[in-house]
C-alpha atoms as a PDB file:
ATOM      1  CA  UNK A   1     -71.722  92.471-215.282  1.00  0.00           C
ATOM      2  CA  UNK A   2     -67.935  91.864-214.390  1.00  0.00           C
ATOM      3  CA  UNK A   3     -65.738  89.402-214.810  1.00  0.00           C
ATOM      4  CA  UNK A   4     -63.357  88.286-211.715  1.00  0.00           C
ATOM      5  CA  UNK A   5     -61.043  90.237-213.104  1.00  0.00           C
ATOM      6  CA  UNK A   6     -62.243  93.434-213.808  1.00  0.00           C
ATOM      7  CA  UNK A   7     -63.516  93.215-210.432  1.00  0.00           C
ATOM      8  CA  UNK A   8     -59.878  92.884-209.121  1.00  0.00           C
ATOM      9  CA  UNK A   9     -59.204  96.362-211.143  1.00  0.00           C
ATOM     10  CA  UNK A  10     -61.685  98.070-209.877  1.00  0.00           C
ATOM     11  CA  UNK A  11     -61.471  96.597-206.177  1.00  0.00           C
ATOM     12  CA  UNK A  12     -57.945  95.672-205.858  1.00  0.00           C
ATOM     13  CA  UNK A  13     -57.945  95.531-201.752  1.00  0.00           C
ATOM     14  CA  UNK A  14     -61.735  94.311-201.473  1.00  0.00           C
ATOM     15  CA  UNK A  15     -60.775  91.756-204.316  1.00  0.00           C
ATOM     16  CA  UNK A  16     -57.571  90.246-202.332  1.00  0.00           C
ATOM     17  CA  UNK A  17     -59.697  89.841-199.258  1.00  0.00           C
ATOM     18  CA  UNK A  18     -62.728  88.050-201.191  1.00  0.00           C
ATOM     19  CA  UNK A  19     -60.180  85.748-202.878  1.00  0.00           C
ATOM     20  CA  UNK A  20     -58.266  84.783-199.892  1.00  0.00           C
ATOM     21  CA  UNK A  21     -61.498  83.720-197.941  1.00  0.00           C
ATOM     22  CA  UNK A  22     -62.967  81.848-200.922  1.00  0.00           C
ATOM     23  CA  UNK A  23     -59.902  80.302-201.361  1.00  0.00           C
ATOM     24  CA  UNK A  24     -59.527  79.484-197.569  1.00  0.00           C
ATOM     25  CA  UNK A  25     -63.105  78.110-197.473  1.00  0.00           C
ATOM     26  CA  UNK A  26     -63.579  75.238-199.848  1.00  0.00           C
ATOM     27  CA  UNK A  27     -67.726  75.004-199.096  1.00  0.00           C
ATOM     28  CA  UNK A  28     -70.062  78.389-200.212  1.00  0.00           C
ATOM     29  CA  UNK A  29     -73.720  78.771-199.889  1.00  0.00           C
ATOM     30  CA  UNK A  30     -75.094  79.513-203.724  1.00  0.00           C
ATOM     31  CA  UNK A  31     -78.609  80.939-203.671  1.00  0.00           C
ATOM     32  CA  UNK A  32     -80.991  80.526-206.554  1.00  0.00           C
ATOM     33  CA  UNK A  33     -84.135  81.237-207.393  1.00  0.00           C
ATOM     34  CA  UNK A  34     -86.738  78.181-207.803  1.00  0.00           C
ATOM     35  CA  UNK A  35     -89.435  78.299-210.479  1.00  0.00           C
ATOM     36  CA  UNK A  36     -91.868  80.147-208.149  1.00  0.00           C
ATOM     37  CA  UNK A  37     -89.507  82.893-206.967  1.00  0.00           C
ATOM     38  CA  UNK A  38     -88.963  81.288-203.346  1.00  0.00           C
ATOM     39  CA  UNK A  39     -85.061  81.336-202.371  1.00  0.00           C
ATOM     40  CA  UNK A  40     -82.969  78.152-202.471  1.00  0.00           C
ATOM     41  CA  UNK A  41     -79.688  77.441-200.766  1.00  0.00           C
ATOM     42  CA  UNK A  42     -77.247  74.761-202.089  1.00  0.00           C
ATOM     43  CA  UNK A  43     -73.259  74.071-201.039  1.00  0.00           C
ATOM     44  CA  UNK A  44     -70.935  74.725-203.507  1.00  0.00           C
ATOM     45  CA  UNK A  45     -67.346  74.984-204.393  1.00  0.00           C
ATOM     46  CA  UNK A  46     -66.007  77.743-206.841  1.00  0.00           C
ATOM     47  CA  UNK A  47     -62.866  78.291-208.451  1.00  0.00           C
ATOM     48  CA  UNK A  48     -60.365  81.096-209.841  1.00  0.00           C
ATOM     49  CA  UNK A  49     -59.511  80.661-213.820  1.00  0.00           C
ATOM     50  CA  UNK A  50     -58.338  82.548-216.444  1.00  0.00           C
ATOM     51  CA  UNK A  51     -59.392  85.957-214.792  1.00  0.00           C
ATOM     52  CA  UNK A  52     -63.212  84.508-213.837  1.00  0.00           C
ATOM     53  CA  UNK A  53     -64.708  82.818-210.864  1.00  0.00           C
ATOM     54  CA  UNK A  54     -66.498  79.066-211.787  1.00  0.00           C
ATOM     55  CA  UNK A  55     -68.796  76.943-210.160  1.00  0.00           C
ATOM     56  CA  UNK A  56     -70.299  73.760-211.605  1.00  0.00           C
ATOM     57  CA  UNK A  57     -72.038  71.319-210.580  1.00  0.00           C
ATOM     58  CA  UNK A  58     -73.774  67.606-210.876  1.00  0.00           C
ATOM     59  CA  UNK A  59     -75.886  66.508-213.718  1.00  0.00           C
ATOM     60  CA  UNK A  60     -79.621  68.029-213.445  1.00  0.00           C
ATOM     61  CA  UNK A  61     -79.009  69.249-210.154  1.00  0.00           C
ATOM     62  CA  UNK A  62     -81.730  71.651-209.055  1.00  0.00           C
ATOM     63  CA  UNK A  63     -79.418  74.362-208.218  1.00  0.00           C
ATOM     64  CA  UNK A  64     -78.045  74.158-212.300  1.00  0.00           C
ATOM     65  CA  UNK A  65     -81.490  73.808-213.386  1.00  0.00           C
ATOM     66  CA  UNK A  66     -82.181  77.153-211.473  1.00  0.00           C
ATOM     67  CA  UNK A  67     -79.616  78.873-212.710  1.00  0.00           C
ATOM     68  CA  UNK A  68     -80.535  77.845-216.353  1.00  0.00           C
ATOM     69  CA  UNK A  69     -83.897  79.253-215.832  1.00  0.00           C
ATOM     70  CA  UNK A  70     -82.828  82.301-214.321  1.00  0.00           C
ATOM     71  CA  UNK A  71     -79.317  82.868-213.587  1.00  0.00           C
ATOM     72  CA  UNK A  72     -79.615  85.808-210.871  1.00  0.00           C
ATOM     73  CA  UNK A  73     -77.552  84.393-207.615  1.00  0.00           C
ATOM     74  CA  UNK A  74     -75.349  85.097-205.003  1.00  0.00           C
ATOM     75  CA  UNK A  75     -72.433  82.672-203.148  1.00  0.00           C
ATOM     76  CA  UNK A  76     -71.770  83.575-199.560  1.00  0.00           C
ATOM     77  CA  UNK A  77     -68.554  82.606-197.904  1.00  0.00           C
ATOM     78  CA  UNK A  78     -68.552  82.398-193.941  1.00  0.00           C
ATOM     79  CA  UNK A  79     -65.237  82.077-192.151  1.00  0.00           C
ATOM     80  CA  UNK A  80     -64.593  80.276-188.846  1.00  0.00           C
ATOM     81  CA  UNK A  81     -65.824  81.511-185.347  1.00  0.00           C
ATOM     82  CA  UNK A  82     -62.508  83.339-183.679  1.00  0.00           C
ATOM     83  CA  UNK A  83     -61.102  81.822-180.846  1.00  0.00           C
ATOM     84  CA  UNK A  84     -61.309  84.217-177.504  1.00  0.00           C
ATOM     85  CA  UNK A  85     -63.297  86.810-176.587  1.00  0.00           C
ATOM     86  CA  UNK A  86     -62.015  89.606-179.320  1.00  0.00           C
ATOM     87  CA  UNK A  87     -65.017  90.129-181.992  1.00  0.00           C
ATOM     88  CA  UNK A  88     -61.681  91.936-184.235  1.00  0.00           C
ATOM     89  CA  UNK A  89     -60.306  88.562-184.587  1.00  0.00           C
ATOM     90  CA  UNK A  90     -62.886  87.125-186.789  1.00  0.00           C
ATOM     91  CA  UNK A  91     -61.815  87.150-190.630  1.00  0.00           C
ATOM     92  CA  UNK A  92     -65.542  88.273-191.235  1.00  0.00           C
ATOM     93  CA  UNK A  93     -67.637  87.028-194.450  1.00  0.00           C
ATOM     94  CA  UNK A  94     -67.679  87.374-198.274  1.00  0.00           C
ATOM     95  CA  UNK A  95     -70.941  88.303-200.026  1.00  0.00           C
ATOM     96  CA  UNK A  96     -71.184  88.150-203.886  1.00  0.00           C
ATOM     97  CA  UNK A  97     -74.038  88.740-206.040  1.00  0.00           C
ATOM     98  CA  UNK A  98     -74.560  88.392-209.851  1.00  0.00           C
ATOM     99  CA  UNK A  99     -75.587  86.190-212.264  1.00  0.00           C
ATOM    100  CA  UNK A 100     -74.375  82.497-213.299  1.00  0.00           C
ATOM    101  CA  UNK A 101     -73.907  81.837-217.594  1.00  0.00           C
ATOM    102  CA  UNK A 102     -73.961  78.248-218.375  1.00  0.00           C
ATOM    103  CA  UNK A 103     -71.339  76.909-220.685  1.00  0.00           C
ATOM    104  CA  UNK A 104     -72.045  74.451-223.269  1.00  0.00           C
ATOM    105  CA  UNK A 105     -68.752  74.580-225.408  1.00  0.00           C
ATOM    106  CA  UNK A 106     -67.530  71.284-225.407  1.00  0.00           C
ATOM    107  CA  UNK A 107     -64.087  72.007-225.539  1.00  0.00           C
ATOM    108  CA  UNK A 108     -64.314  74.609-222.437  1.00  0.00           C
ATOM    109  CA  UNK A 109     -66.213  71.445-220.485  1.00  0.00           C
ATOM    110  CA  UNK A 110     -63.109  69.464-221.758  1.00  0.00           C
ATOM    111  CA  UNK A 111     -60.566  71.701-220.323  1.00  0.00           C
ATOM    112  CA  UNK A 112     -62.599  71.818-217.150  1.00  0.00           C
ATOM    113  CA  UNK A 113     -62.113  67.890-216.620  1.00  0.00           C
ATOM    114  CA  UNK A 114     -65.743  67.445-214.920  1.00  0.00           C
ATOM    115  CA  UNK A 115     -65.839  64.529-212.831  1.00  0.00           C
ATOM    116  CA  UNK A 116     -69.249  63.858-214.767  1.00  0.00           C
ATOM    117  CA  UNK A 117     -70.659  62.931-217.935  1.00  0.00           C
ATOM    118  CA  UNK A 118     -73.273  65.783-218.143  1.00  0.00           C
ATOM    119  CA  UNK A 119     -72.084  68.095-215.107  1.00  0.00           C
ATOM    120  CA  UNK A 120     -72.881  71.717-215.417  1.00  0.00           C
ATOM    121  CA  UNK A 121     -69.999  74.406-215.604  1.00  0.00           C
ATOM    122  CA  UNK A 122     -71.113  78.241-214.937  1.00  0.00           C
ATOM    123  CA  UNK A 123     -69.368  81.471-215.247  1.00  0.00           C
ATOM    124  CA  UNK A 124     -70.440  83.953-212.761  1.00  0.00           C
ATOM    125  CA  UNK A 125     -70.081  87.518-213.421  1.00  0.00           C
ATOM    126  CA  UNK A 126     -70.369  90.186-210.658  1.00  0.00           C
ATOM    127  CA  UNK A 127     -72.741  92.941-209.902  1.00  0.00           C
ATOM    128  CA  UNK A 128     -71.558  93.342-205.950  1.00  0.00           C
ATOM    129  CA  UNK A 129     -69.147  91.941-203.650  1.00  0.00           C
ATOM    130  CA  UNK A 130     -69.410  92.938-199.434  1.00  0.00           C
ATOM    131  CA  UNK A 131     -66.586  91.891-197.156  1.00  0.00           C
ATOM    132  CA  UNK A 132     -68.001  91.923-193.435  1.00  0.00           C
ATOM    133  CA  UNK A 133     -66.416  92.023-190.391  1.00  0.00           C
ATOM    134  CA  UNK A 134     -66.091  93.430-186.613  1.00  0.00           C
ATOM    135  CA  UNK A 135     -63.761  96.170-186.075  1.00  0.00           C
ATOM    136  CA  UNK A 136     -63.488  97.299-182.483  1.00  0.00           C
ATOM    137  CA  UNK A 137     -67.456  97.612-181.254  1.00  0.00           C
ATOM    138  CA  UNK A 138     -68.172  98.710-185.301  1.00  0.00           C
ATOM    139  CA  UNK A 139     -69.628  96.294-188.166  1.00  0.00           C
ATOM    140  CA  UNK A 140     -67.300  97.467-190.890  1.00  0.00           C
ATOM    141  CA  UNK A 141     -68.459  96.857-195.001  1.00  0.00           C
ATOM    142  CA  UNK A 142     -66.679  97.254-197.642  1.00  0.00           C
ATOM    143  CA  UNK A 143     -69.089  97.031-200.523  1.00  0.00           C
ATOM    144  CA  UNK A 144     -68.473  97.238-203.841  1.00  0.00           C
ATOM    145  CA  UNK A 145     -70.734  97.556-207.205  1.00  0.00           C
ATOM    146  CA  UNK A 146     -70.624  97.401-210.353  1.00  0.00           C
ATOM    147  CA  UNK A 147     -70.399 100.945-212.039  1.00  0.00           C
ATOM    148  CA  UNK A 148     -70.257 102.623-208.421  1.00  0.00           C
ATOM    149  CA  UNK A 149     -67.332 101.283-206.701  1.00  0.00           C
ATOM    150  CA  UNK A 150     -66.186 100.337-203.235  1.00  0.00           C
ATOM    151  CA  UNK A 151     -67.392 102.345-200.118  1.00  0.00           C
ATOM    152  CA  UNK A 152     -67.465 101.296-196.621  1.00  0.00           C
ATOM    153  CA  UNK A 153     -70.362 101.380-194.077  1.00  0.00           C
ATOM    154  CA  UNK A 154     -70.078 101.540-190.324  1.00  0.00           C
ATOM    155  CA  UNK A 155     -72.400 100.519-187.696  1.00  0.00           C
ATOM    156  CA  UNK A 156     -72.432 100.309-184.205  1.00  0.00           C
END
């Protein structure tokens, strides 16, 4: 798994474009798994420290308690609808995918400043990360993995 960072070494261009919309968009969808496999979808907010990417959230919420149980996930990022006619003009959307490690040090929740008594703080490392987006009449994504790369895939 990769940190934020080593992402951004491997992906320089892919990893500008991923920041910039997750910083532009302060509400993400995380998906989790629940206890019987099914898919769950909760908001969330994320942040950029110290080379990683964070996401917390609310004391024995069910998205944390997923996450402790099994901390595969991925965070999708949607931009807004362009205005006009021009598919090209839409910024497109972020896809990550990876896992979430709960931190318990109670000096990292301290530097954190967690608006709660109890709140969960998560690391997430990266396995992929897809930038999608309309190019002309094309689908253009630029995909990258973990020990593979970036590559891009067109469709029409």
């Amino acid at each position: 798994m990769a940190s934020w960072l080593e992402f951004e070494r491997q992906a320089p261009e892919l990893a500008a474009v991923a920041r910039r919309l997750m910083d532009g968009y302060r509400h993400k969808v995380l998906a989790t798994l629940r206890k019987d496999g099914s898919p769950r979808v909760s908001g969330v907010e994320t942040s950029f420290r110290d080379g990683e990417l964070w996401t917390g959230s609310m004391p024995r919420a069910v998205k944390a308690l997923d996450l402790r149980r099994d901390p595969r996930m991925a965070v999708h990022v949607t931009s807004c609808a362009p205005e006009g006619e021009d598919p090209s003009a839409w910024e497109g959307d972020v896809k990550l995918a990876g896992r979430a490690v709960e931190i318990t040090d109670a000096d990292a929740l301290a530097s954190f400043q967690l608006p709660d008594q109890g709140s969960h703080l998560f690391r997430i490392e990266l396995t992929e990360v897809a930038w999608t987006r309309v190019e002309g009449n094309e689908i253009v994504i630029d995909a990258w993995r973990e020990g593979v790369g970036v590559r891009q895939i067109r469709r029409e």
